[in-house]
N, C-alpha and C. Protein backbone atom coordinates (compact mmCIF):
# COMPACT_ATOMS: atom_id res chain seq x y z
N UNK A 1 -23.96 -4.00 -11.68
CA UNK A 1 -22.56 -3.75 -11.99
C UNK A 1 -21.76 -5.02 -11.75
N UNK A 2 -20.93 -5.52 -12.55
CA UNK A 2 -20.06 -6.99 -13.32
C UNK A 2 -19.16 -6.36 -12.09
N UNK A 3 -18.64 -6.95 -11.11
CA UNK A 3 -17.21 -6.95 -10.40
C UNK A 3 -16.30 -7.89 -11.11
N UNK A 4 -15.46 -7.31 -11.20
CA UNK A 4 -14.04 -8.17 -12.07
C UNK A 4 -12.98 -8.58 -10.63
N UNK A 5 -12.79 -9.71 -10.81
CA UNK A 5 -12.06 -10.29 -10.02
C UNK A 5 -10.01 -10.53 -10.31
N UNK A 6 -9.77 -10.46 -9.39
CA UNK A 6 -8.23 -10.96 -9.47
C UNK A 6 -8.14 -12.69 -8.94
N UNK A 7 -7.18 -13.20 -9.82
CA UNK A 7 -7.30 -14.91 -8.94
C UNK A 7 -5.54 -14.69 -9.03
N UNK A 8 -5.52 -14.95 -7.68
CA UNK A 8 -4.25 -15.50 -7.30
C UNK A 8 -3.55 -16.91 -6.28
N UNK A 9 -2.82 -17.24 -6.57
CA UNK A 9 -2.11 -18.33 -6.30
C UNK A 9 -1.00 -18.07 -5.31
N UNK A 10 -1.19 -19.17 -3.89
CA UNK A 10 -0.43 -19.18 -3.19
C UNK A 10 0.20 -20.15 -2.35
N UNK A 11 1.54 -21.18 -2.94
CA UNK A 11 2.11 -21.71 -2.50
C UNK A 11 0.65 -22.96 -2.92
N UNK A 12 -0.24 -22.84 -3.75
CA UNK A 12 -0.76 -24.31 -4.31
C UNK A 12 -2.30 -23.89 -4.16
N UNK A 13 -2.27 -22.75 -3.25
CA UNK A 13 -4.17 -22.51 -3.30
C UNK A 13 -4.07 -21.26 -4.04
N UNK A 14 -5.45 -21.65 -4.45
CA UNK A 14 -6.20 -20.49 -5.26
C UNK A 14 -6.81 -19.23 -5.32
N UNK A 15 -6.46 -17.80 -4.30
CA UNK A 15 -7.15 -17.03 -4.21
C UNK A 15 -8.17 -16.10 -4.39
N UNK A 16 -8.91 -15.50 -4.57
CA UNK A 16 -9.73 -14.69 -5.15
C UNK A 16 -9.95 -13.39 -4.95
N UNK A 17 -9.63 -11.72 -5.24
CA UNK A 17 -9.96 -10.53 -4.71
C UNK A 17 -10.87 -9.97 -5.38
N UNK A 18 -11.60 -9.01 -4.75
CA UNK A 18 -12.68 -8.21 -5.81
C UNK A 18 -11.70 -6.97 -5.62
N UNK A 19 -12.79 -6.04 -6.54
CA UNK A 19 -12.69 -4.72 -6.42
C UNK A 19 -11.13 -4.19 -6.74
N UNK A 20 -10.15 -4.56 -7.12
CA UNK A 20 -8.91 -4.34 -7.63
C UNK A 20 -8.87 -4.02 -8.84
N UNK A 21 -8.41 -2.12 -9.33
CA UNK A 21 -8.89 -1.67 -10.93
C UNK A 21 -7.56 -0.87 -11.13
N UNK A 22 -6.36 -1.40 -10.75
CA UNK A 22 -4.65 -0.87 -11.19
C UNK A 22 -4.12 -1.94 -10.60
N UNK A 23 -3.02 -1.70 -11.55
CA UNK A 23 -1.61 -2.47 -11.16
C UNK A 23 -0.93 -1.93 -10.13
N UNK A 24 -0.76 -2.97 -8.44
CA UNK A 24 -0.22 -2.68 -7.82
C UNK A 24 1.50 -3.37 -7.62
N UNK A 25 2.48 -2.18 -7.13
CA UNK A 25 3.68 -3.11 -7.29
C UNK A 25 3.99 -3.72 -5.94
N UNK A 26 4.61 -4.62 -5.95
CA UNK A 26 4.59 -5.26 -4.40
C UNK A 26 6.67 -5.92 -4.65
N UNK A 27 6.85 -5.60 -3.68
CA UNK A 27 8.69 -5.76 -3.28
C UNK A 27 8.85 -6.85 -2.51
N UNK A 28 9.22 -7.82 -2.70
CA UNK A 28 9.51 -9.05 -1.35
C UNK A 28 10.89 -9.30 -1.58
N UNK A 29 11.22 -8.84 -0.53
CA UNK A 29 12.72 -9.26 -0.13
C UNK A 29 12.63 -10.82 1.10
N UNK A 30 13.89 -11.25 0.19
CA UNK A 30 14.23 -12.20 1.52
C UNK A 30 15.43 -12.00 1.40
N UNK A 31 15.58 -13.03 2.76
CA UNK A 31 16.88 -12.93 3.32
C UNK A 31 18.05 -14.42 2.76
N UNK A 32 18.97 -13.82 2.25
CA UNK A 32 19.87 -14.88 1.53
C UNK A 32 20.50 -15.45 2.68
N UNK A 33 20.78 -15.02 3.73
CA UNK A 33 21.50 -15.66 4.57
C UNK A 33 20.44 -16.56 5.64
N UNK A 34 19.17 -16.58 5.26
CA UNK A 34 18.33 -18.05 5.78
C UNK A 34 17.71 -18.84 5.24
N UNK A 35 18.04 -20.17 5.82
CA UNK A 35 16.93 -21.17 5.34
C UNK A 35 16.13 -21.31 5.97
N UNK A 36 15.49 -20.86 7.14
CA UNK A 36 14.47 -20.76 7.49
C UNK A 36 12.97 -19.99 6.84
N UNK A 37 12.10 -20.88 6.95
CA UNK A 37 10.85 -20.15 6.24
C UNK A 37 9.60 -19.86 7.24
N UNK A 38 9.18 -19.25 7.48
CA UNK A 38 7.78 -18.80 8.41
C UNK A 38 6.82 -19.43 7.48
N UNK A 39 6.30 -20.14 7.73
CA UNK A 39 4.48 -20.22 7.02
C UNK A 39 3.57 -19.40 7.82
N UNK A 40 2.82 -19.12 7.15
CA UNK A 40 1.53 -17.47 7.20
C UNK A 40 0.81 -18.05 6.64
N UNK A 41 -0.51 -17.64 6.83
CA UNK A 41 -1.97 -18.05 6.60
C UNK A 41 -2.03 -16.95 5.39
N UNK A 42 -2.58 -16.61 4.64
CA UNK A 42 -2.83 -15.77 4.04
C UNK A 42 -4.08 -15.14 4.31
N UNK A 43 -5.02 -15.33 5.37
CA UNK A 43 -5.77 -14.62 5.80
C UNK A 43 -5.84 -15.08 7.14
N UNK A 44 -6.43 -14.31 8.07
CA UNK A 44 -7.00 -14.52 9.41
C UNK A 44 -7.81 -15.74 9.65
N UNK A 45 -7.63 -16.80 10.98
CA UNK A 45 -8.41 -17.49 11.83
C UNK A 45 -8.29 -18.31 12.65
N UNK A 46 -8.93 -19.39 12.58
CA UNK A 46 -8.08 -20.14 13.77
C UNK A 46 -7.87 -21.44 13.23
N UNK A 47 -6.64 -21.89 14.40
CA UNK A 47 -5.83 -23.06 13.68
C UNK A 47 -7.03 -24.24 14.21
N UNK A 48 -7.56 -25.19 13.64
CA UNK A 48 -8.39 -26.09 13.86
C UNK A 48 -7.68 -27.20 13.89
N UNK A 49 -6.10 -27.75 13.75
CA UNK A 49 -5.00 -28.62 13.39
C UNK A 49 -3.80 -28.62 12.90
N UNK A 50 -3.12 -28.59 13.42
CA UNK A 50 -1.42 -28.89 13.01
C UNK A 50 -1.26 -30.38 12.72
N UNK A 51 -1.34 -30.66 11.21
CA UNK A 51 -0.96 -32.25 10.90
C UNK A 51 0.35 -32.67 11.20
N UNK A 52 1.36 -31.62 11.33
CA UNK A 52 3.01 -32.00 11.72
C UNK A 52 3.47 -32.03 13.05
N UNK A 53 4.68 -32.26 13.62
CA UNK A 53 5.00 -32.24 14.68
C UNK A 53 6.35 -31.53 14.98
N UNK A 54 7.48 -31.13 15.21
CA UNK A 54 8.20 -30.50 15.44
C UNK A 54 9.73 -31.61 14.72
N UNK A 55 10.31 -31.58 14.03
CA UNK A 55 10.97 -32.46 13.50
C UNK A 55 10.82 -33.51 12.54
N UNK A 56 9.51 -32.93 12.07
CA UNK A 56 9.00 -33.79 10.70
C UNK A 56 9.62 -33.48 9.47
N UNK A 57 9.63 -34.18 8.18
CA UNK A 57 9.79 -33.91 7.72
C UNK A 57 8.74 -33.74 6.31
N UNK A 58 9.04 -32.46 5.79
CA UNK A 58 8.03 -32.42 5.04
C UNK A 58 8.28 -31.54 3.42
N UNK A 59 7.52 -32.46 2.48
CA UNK A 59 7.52 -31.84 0.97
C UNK A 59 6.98 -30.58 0.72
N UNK A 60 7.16 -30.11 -0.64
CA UNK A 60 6.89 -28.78 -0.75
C UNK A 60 5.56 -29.37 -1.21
N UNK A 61 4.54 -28.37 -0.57
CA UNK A 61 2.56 -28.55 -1.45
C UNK A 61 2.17 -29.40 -0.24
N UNK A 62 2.89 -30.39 0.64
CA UNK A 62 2.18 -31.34 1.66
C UNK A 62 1.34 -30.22 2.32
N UNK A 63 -0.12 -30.66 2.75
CA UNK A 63 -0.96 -30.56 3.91
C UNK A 63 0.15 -30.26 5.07
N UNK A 64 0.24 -29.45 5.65
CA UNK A 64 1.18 -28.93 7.24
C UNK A 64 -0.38 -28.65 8.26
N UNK A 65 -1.25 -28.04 8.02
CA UNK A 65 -2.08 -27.55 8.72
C UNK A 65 -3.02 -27.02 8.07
N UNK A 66 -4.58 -26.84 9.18
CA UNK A 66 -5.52 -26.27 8.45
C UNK A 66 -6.36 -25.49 9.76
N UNK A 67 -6.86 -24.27 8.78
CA UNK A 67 -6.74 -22.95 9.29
C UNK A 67 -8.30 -23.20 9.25
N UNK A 68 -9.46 -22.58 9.79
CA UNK A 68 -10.86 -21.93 9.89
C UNK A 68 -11.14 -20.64 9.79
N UNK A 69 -11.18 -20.40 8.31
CA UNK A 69 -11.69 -18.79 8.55
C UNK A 69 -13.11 -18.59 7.91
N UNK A 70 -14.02 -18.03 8.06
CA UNK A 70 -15.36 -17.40 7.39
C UNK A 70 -15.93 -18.95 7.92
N UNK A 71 -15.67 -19.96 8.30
CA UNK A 71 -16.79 -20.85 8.46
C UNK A 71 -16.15 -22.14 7.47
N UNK A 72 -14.71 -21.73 6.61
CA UNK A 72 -14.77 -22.85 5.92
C UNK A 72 -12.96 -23.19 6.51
N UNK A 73 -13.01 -24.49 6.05
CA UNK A 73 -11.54 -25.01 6.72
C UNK A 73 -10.75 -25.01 5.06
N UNK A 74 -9.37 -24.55 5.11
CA UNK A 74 -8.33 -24.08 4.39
C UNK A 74 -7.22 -24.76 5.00
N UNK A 75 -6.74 -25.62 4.05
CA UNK A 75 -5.25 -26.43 4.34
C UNK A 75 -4.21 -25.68 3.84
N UNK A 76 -2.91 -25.15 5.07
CA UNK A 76 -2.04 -24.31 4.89
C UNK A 76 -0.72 -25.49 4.13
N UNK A 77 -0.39 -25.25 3.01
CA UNK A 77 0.63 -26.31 2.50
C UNK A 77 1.93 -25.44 3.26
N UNK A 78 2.81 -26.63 2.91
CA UNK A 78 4.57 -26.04 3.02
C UNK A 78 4.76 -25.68 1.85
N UNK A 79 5.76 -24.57 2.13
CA UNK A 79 6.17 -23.67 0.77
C UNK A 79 7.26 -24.63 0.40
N UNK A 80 7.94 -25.22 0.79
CA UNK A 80 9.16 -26.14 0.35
C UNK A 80 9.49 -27.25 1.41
N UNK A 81 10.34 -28.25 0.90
CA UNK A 81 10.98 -29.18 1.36
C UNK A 81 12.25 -29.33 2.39
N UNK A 82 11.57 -29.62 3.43
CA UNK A 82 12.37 -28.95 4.91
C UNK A 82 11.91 -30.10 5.61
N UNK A 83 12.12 -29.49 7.15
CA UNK A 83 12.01 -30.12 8.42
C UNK A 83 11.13 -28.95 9.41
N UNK A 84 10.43 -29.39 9.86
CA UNK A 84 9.34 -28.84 10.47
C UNK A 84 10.72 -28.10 12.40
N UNK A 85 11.02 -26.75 12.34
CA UNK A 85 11.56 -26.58 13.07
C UNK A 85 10.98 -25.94 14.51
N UNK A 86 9.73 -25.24 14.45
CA UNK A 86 9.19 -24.41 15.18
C UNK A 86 7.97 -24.47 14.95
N UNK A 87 6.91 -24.54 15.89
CA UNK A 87 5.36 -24.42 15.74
C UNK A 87 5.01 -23.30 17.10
N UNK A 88 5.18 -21.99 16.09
CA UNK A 88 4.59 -21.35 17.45
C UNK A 88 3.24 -21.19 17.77
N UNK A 89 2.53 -21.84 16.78
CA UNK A 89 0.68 -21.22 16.65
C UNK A 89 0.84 -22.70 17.50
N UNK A 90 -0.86 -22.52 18.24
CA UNK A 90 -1.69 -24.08 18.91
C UNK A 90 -2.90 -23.99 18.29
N UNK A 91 -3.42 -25.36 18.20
CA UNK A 91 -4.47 -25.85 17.79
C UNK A 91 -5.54 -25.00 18.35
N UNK A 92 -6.47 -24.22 17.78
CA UNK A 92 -7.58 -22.81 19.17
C UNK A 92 -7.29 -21.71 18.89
N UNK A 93 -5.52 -21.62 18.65
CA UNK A 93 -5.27 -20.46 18.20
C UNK A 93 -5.80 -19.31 17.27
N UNK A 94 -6.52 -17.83 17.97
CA UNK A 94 -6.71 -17.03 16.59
C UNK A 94 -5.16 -16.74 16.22
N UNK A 95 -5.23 -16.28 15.15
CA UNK A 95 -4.10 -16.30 14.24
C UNK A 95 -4.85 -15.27 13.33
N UNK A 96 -3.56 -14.03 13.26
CA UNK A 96 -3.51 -13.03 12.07
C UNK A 96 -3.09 -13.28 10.32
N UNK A 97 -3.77 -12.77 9.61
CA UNK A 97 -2.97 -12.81 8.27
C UNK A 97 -1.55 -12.60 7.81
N UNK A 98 -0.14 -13.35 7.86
CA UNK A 98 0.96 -13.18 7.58
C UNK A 98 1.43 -13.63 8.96
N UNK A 99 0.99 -14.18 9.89
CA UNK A 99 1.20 -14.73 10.90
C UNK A 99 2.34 -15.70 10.88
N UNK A 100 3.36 -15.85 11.09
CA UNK A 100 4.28 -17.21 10.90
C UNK A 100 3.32 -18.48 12.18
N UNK A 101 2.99 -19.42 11.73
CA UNK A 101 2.25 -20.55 12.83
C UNK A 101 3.28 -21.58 12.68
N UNK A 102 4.30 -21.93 11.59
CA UNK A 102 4.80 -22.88 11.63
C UNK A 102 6.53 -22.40 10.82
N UNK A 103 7.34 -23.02 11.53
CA UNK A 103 8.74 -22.20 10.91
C UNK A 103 9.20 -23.74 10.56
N UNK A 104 9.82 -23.52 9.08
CA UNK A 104 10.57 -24.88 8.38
C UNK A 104 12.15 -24.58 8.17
N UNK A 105 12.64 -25.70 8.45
CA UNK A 105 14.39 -25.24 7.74
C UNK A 105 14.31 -25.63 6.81
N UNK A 106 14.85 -25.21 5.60
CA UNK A 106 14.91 -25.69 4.12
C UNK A 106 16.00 -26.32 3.94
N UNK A 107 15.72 -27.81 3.26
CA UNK A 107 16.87 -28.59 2.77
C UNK A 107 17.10 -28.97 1.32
């Protein structure tokens, strides 16, 4: 039996799901009154490096960090062009899927 795949895209990487056979609807609200952004892993593991530092500044797609999950290393980009305001994840850190590890102010 052929599994049909979904490929999705996030913030510059490439995802992949199996087993998905309907259209699901999905709602994302944000909040107009912040420029603050959480970066989230899109899956579970641990942080193996934070390339930024707390007051950096950084492009949208730059390398910010890279995550270890299943055995392979995954570079978490910035969703946009900011200043690196908050790093609450550490290098060791397990870390959940949707996890904020790194908070940016948007400029």
């Amino acid at each position: 039996m052929k599994q049909e795949y979904i490929e999705i895209e996030i913030d510059g990487t490439t995802y992949f799901t199996y087993g998905v056979n309907e259209e699901i609807e999905v709602e994302i609200k944000e909040d107009s009154c912040s420029d603050i952004i959480g970066v989230c892993p899109p899956i579970a593991g641990i942080i193996v490096e934070i390339l930024k530092k707390e007051g950096d500044k950084v492009k949208k797609g730059e390398k910010i960090a890279i995550l270890d999950a299943m055995k392979m290393h995954n570079f978490i980009t910035s969703p946009a062009k900011g200043r690196i305001l908050n790093i609450p994840a550490r290098e060791g850190q397990r870390v959940k899927s949707n996890e904020a590890i790194i908070e940016i102010e948007e400029v």
